[in-house]
Protein backbone atom coordinates (compact mmCIF):
# COMPACT_ATOMS: atom_id res chain seq x y z
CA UNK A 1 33.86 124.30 73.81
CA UNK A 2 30.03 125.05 73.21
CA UNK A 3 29.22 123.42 69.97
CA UNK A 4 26.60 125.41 69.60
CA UNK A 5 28.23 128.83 68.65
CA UNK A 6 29.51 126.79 65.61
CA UNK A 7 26.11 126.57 64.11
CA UNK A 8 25.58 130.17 61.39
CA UNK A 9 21.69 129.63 60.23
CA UNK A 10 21.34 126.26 58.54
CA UNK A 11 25.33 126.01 57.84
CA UNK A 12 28.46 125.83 60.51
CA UNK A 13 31.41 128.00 60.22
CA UNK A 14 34.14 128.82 62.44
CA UNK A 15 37.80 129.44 62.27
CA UNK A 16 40.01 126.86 60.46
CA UNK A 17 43.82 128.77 60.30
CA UNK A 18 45.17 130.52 63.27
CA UNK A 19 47.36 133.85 63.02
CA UNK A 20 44.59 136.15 62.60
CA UNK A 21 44.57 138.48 65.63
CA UNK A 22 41.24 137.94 68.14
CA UNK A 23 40.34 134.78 66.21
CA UNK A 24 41.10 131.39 67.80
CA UNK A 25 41.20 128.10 65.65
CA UNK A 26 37.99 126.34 66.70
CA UNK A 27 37.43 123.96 63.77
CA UNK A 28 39.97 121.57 65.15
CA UNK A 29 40.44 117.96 64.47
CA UNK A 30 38.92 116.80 66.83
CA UNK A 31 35.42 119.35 66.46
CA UNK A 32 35.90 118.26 62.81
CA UNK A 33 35.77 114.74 63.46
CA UNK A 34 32.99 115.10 65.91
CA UNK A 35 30.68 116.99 63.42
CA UNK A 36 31.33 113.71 60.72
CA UNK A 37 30.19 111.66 63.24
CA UNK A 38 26.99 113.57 63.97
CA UNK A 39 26.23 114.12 60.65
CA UNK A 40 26.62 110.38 59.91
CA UNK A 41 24.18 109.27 63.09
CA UNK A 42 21.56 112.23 62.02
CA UNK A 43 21.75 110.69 58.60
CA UNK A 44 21.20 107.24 60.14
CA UNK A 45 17.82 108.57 61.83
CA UNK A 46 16.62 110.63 59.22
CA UNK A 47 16.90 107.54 56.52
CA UNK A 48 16.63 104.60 58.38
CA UNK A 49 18.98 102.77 56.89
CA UNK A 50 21.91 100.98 58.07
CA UNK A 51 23.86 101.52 54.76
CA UNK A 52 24.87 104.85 53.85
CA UNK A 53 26.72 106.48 50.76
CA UNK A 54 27.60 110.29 50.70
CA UNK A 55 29.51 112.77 49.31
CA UNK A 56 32.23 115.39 50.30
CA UNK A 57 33.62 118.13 48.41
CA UNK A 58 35.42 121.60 49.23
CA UNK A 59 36.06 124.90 47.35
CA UNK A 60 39.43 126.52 47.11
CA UNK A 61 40.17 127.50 50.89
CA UNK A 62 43.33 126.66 52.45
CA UNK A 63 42.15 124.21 54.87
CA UNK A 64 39.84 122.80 52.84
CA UNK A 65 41.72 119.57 52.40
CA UNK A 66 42.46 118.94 55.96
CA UNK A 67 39.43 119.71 57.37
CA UNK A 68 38.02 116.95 54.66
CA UNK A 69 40.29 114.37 55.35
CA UNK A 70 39.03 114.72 59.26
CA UNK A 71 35.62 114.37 58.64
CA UNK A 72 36.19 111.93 56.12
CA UNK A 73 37.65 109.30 58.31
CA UNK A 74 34.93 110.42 61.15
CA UNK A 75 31.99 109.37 58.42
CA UNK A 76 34.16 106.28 57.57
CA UNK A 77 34.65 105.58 61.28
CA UNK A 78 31.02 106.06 62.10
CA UNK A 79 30.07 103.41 58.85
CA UNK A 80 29.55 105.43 56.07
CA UNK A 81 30.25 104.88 52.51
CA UNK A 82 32.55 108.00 51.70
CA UNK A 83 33.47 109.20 48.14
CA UNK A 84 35.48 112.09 47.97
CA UNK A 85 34.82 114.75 44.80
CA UNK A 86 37.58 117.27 46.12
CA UNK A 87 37.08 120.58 44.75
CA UNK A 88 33.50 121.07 43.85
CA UNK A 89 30.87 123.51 44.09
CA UNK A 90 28.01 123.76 46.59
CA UNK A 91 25.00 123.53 44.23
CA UNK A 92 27.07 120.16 42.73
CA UNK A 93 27.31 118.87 46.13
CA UNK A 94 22.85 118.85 46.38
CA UNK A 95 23.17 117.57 42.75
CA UNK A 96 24.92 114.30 43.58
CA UNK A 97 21.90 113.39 45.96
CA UNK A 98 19.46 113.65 43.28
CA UNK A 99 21.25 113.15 39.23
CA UNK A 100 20.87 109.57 38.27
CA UNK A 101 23.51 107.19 38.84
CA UNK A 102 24.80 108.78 41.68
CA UNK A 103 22.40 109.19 44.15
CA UNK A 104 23.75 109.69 47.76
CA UNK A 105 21.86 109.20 50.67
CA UNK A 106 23.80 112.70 52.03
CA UNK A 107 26.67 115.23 50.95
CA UNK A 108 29.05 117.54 52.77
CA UNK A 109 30.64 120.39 51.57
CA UNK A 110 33.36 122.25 53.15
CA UNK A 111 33.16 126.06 52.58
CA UNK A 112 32.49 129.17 54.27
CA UNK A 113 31.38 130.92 51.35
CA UNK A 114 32.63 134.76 50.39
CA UNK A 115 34.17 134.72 54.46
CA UNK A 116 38.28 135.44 54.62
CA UNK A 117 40.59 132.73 54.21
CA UNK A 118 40.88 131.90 57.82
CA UNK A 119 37.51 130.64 57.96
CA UNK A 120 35.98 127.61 57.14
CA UNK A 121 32.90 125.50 57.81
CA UNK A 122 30.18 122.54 56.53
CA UNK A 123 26.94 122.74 54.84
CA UNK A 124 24.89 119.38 54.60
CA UNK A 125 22.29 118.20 51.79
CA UNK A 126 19.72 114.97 51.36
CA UNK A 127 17.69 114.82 48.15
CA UNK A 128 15.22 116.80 50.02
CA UNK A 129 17.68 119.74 49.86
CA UNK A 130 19.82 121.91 52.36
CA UNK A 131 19.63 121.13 55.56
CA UNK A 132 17.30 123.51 58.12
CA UNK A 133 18.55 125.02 61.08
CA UNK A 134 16.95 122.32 63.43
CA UNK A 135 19.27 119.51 61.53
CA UNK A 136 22.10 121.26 62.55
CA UNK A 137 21.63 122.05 65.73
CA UNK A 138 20.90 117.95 66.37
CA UNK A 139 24.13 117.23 64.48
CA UNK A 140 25.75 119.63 66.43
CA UNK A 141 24.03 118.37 69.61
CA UNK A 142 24.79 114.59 68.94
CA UNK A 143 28.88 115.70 67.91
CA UNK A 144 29.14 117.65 71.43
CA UNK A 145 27.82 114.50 73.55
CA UNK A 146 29.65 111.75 71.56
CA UNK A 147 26.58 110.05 70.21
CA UNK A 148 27.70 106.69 67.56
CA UNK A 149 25.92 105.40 64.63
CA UNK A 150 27.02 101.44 66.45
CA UNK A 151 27.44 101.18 62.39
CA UNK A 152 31.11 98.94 61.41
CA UNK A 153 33.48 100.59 59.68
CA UNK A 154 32.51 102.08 56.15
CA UNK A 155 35.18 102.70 53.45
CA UNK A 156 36.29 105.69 51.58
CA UNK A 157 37.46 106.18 47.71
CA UNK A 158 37.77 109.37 45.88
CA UNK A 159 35.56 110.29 42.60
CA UNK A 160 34.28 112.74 40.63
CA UNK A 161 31.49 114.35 39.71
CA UNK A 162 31.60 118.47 38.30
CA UNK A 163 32.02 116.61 34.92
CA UNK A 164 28.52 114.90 35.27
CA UNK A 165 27.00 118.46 36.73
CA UNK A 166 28.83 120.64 34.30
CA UNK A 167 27.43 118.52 31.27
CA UNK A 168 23.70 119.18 32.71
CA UNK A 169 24.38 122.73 32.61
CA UNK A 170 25.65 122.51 28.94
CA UNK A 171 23.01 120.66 27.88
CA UNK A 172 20.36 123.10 29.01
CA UNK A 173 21.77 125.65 27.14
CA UNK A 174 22.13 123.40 24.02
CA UNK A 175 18.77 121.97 24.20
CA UNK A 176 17.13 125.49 24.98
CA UNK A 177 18.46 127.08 21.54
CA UNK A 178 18.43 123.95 19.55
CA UNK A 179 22.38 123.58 18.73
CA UNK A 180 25.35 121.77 19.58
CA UNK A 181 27.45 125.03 19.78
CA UNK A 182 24.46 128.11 20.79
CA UNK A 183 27.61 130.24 21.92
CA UNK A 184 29.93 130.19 19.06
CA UNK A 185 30.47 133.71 17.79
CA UNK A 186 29.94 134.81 21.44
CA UNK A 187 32.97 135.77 24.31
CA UNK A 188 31.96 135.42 27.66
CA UNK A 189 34.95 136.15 30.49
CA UNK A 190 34.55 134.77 34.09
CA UNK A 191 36.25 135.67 37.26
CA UNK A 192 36.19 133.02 39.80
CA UNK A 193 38.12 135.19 42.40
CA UNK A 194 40.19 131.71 42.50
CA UNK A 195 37.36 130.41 44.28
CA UNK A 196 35.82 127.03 42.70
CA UNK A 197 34.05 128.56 40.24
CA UNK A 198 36.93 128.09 37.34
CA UNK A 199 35.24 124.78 35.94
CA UNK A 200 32.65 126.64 34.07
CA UNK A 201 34.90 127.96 31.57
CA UNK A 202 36.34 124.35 30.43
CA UNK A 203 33.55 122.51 31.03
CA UNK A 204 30.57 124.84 29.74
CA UNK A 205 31.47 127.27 28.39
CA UNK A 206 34.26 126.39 25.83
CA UNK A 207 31.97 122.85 24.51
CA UNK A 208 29.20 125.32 23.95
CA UNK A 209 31.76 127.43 21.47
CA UNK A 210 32.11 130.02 23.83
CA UNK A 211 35.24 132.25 23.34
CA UNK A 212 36.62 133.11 26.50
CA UNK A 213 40.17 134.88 26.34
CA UNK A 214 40.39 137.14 29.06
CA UNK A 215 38.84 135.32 32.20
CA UNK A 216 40.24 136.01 35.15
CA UNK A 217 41.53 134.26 38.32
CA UNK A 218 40.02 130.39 37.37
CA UNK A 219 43.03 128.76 39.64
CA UNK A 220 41.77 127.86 43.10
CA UNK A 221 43.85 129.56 45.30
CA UNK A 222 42.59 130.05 49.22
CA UNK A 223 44.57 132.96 50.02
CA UNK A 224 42.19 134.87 47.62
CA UNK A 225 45.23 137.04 46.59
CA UNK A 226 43.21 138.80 43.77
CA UNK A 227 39.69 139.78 45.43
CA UNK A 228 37.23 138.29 47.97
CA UNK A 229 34.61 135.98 45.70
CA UNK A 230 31.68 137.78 46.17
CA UNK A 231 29.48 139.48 43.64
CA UNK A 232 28.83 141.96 46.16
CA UNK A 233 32.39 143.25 46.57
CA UNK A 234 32.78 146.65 44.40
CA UNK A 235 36.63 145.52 44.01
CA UNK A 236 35.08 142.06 42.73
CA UNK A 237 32.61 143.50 40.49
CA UNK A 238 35.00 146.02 39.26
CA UNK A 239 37.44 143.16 38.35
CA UNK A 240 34.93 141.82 36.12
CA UNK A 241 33.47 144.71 34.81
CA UNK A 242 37.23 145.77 33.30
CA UNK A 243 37.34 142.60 31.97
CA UNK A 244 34.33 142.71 29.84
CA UNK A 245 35.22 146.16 28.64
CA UNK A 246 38.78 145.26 27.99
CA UNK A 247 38.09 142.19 25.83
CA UNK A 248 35.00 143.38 24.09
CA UNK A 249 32.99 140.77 25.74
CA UNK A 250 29.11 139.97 25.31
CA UNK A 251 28.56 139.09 28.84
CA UNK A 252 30.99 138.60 32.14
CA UNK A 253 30.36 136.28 34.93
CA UNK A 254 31.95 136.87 38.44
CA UNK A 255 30.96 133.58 40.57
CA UNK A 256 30.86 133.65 44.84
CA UNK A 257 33.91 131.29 46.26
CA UNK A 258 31.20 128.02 46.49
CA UNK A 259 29.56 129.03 43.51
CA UNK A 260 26.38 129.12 44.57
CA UNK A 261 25.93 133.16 43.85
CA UNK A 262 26.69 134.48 40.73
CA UNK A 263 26.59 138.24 39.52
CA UNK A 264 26.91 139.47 35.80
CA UNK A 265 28.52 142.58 33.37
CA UNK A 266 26.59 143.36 30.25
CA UNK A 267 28.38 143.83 27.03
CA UNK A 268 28.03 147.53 27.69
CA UNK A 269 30.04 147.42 31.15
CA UNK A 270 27.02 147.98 33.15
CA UNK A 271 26.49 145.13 36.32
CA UNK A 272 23.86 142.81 36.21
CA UNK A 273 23.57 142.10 40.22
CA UNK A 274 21.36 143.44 43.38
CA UNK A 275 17.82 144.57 42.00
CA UNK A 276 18.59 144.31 38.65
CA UNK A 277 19.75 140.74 38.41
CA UNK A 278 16.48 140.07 40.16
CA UNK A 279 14.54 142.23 37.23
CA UNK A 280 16.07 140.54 34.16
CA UNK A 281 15.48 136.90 35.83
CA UNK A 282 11.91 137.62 36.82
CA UNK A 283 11.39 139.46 33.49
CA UNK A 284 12.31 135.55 31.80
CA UNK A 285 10.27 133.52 33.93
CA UNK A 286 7.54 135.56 33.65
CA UNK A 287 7.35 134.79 29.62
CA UNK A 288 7.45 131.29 30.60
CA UNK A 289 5.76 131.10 33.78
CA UNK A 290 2.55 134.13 33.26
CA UNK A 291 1.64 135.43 36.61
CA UNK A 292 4.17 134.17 38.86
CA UNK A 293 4.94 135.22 42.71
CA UNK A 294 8.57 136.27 42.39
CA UNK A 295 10.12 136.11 46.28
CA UNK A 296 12.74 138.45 47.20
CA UNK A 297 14.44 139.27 50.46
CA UNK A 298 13.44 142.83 52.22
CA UNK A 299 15.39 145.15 50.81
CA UNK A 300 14.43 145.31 47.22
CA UNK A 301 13.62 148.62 45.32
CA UNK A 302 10.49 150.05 44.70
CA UNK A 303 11.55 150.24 41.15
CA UNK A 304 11.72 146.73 40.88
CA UNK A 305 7.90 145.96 42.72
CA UNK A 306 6.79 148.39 39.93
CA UNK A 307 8.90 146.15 37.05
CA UNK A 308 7.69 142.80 38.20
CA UNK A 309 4.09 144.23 38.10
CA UNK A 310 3.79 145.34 34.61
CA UNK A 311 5.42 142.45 33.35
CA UNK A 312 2.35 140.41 35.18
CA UNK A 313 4.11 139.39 38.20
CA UNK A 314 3.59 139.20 41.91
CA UNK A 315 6.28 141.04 43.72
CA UNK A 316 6.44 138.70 47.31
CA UNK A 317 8.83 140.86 49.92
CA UNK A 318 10.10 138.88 52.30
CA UNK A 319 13.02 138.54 55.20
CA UNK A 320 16.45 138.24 54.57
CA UNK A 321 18.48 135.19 54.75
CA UNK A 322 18.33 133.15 51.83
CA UNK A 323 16.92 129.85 53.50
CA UNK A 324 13.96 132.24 54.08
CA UNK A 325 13.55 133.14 50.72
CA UNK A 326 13.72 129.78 49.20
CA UNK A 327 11.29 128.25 52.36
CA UNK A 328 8.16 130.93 51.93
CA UNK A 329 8.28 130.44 47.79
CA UNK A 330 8.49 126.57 48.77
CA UNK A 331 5.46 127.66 51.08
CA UNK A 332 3.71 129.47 48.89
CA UNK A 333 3.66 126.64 46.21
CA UNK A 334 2.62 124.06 48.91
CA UNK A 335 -0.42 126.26 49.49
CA UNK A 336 -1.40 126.43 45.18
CA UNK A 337 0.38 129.51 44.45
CA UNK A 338 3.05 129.37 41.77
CA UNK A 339 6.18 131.03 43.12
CA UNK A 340 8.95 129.99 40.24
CA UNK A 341 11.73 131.91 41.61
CA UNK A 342 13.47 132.52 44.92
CA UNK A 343 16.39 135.26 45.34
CA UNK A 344 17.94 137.43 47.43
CA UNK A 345 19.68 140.51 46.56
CA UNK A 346 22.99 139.27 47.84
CA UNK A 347 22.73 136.93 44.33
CA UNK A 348 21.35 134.02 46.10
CA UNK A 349 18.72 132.46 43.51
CA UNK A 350 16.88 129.39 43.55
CA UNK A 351 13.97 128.02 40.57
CA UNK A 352 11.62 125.75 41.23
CA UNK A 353 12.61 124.01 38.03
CA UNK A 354 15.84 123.16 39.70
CA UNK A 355 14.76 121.94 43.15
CA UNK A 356 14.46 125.29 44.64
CA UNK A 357 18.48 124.84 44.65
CA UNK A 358 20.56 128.52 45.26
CA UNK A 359 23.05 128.16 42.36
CA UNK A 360 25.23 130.87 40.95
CA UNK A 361 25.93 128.41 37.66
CA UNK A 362 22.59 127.99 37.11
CA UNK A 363 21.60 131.44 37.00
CA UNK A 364 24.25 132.57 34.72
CA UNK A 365 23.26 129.16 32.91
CA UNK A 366 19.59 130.66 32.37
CA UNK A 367 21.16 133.71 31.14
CA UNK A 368 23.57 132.33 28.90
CA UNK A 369 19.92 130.74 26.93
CA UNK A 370 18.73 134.34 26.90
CA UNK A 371 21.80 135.72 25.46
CA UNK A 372 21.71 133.36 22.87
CA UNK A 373 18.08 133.28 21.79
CA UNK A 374 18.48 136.85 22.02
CA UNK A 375 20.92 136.67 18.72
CA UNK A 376 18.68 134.61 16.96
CA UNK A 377 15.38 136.37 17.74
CA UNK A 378 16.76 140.09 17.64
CA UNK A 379 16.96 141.10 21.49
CA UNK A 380 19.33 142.14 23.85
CA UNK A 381 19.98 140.90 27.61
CA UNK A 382 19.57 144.87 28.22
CA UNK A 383 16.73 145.46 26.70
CA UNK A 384 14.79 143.14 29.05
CA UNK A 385 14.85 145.80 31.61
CA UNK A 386 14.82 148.63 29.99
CA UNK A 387 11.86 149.84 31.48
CA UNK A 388 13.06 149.02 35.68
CA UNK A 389 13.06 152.50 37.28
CA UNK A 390 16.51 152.20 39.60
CA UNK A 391 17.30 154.17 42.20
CA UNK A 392 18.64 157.78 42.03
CA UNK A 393 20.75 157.02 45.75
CA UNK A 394 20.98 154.38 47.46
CA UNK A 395 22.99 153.76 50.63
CA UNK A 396 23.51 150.97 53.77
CA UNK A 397 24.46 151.75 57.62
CA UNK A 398 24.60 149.16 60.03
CA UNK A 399 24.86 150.42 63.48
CA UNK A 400 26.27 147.93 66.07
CA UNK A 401 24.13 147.38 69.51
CA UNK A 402 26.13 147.70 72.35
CA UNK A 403 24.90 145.07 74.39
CA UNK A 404 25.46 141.62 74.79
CA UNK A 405 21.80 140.80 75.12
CA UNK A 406 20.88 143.00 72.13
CA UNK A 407 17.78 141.30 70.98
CA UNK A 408 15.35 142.81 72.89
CA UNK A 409 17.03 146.35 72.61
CA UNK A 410 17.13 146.11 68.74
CA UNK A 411 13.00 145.14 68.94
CA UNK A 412 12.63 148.01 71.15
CA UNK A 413 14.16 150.32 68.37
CA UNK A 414 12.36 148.63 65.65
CA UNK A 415 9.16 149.04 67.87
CA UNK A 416 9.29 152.21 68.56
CA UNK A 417 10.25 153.46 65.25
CA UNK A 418 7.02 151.57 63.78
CA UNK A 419 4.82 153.96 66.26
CA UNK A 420 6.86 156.74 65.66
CA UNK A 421 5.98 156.21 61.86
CA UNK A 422 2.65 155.97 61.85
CA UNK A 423 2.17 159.49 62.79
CA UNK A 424 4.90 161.19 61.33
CA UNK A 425 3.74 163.79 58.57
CA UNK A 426 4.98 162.53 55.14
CA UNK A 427 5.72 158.91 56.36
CA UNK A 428 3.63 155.46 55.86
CA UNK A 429 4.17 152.32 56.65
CA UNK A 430 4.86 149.43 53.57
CA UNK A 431 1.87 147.23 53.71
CA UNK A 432 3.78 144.04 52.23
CA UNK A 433 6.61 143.91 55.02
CA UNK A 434 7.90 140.83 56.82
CA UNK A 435 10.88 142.41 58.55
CA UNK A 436 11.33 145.59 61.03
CA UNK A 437 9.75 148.35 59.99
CA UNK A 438 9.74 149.82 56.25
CA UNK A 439 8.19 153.09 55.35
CA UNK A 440 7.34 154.94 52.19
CA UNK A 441 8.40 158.64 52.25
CA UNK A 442 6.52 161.37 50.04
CA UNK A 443 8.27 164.01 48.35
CA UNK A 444 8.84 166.34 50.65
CA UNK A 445 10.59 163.95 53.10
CA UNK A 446 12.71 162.67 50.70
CA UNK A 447 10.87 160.78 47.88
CA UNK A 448 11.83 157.41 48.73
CA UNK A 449 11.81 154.31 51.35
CA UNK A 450 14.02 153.23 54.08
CA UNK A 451 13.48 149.78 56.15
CA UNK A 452 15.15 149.06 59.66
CA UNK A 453 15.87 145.49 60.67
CA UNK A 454 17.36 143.12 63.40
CA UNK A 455 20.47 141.35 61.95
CA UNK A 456 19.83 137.52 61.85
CA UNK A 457 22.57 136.74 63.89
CA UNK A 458 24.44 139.73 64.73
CA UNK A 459 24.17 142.62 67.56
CA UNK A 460 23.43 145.49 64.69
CA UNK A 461 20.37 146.72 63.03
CA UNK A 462 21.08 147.03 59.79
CA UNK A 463 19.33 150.36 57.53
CA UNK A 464 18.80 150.43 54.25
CA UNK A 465 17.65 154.11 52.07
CA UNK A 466 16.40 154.65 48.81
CA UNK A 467 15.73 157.80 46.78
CA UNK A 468 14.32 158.73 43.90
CA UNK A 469 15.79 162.20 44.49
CA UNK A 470 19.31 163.50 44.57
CA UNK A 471 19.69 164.58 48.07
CA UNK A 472 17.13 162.49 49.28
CA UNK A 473 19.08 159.78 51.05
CA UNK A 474 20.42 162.15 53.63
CA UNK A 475 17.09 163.89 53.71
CA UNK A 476 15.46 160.37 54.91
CA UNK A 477 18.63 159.83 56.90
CA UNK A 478 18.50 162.79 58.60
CA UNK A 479 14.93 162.56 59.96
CA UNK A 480 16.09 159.16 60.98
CA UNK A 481 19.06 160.49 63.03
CA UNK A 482 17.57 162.69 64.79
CA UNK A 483 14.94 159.97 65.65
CA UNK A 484 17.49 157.39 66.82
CA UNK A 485 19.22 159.61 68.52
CA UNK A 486 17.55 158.56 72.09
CA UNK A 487 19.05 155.32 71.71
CA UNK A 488 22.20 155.44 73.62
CA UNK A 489 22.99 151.61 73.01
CA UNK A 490 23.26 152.06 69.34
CA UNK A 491 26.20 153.18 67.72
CA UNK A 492 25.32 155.90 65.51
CA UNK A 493 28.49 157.33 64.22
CA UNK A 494 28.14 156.84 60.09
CA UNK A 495 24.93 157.85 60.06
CA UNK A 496 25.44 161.17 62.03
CA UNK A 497 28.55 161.55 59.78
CA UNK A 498 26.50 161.40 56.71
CA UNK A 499 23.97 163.71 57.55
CA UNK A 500 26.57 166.40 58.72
């Protein structure tokens, strides 16, 4: 098989449990085995050393275990020093490269984050963080053509470590409000969609004097029988939002299957994700950090450009994919400009004070401070964004290209629709874009925005439309109909539907 089409961005995924119709099992042992081996001779050339210690751990799926026990023995095979932390999150995973007395030269984990049970796939960390799209490709490269470390056998042991990582998350909170117990007289509910994410109730929440009766779905179970783990689900977010109202709760957590996206409820049932999850963590690091670039991905709101400017901020728009986020802040700081915060709508986050890491637990973590020091100093968790303006609609299509090569065709589109724009009555083009084309529409064309992109790795350009009108979604969507409607290549169906 090509190796290649393993390789998603700067993870792999592919398809770990057969029986699903049109999907073929191509994470087999043998693939599995291979990628442990290229992983341990990239990890040979990046250190330079001949003795090597890493890492492994896996969330909830099905064939987690398996697929770890393959490239396990590969790593051990290829002379690496394996421990074994069995379920675990992502953002733990990073953390045993870098937390004292652990300190691997590399870590694995096995997830395919919010993707159905059937899939699976690897992500890779140093101390230098997540592994770029480049690395993987090599790894992948060097697995395909059967390249060897020429290391002698290493050994494997099992270990743990979400004790060591949930303790620095507890202390945080504990040393941010000054006491041993900052949560006592608070309940906080999770719903870990039985991905991994059930270890922040025991080991955080509860020592911090949390009460939290009525959390759902902490087992790890792979089949996901509940709800997909993904803060962007409405059946996922609905999940947690009945629990919060149900059990009177202060605040609800709903984590992403590897943990590494989080979403929240406020105690008044309203959901603390997209835009707004990006508002209220901007609005805290702003008090600490005056004047900060804040990067998002493309599609944030207008509403929320206008919030991060009055509270001093600069709003940075950037292109999807959260490995892009994190890089240009990363960028941006290399070149003297503070950029504290990294996120993506999709709940992706990353701080500079924590490596530039994306970690769901560390976001609720941050929260969790806020919630507390709110008590203590008289706010609310709401009433740090009172003031973001939110959309009146807002509304996604992504229409497929029908083409194998669909690259170029999608550019074309994009192209085309940027001329188009700038001379169309009513539109203008966004000034701070990175991706496709995004225009600002006045009042009379629908009082909002609307942005056009290529899919990173997908044949579909995906559209997203604001308003700040009712009506004014299919107002923008209609002028954009009739505009794509020359494009014979691009299915159009829910858009013309909408507008109808």
């Amino acid at each position: 098989m090509d190796y290649k089409k393993l390789q998603n961005g700067s993870d792999i995924r592919g398809v770990a449990i057969d029986g699903v119709e049109g999907q073929s099992v191509n994470l087999t042992e043998k693939v599995c085995k291979d990628i442990g081996r290229g992983f341990a001779l990239w990890l040979k050339n990046k250190t330079g050393k001949t003795s090597l210690k890493v890492a492994v751990g896996r969330d909830s799926r099905l064939s987690g275990e398996t697929l770890s026990q393959w490239i396990c023995s590969s790593m051990v095979e290829s002379g690496l020093l394996v421990t074994d932390f069995k379920m675990a999150s992502t953002p733990a995973m990073f953390m045993s490269t870098v937390t004292k007395g652990y300190e691997f030269d590399g870590s694995v984990m096995i997830t395919a984050s919010h993707l159905p049970f059937n899939r699976n796939g690897f992500k890779f960390f140093t101390a230098g963080g997540g592994l770029e799209k480049g690395d993987i490709k090599e790894i992948l490269a060097f697995a395909e053509n059967g390249d060897q470390t020429g290391l002698e056998k290493g050994s494997y042991q099992t270990g743990e470590f979400m004790d060591a990582y949930s303790k620095i998350l507890a202390d945080k909170i504990r040393n941010a409000v000054g006491e041993e117990q900052p949560l006592k007289g608070f309940k906080v509910v999770v719903d870990a969609g039985n991905g991994a994410g059930g270890f922040y109730v025991d080991k955080v929440l509860k020592p911090l004097g949390a009460d939290t009766t009525g959390s759902r779905f902490l087992e790890p179970d792979g089949s996901f029988p509940n709800h997909i783990p993904n803060p962007e689900d409405k059946t996922a977010m609905k999940s947690i939002t009945d629990a919060v109202k149900e059990t009177g709760a202060d605040f609800g957590i709903i984590f992403d299957t590897d943990v590494d996206r989080a979403g929240a409820v406020l105690s008044d049932g309203s959901e603390l994700n997209r835009n707004r999850i990006i508002a209220i963590l901007s609005a805290i690091l702003l008090r600490e950090h005056p004047g900060t670039t804040i990067v998002t991905d493309s599609i944030t709101s207008t509403g929320l450009n206008k919030f991060i400017a009055e509270k001093g901020g600069v709003h940075h728009r950037f292109k999807r994919g959260y490995r892009n986020v994190i890089n240009e802040a990363i960028r941006l700081n290399n070149e003297g400009k503070d950029s504290q915060l990294a996120i993506e709508t999709s709940g992706h986050g990353a701080f500079k004070e924590n490596y530039f890491l994306d970690d769901g637990a560390y976001i609720v973590t941050k929260l969790l401070i806020e919630l507390a020091r709110g008590k203590k100093q008289g706010y609310t968790l709401q009433s740090l964004i009172e003031t973001l303006a939110e959309p009146v609609e807002s509304i996604e299509f992504r229409m497929n290209i029908l083409l194998d090569e669909f690259k170029e065709y999608g550019q074309k589109v994009i192209d085309d629709l940027t001329a188009y724009a700038q001379n169309k009555k009513g539109w203008s083009l966004a000034s701070d874009n990175y991706e496709g084309v995004r225009v600002n529409l006045d009042g009379d064309h629908g009082n909002g925005w609307f942005l056009l992109r290529l899919s990173l790795h997908d044949p579909l350009l995906p559209l997203n439309i604001e308003s700040d009108e009712q009506g004014g979604a299919k107002k923008i969507a209609k002028e954009l109909a009739e505009f794509l409607s020359a494009y014979d290549k691009l299915e159009k169906s829910k858009i013309e539907e909408y507008v109808k």
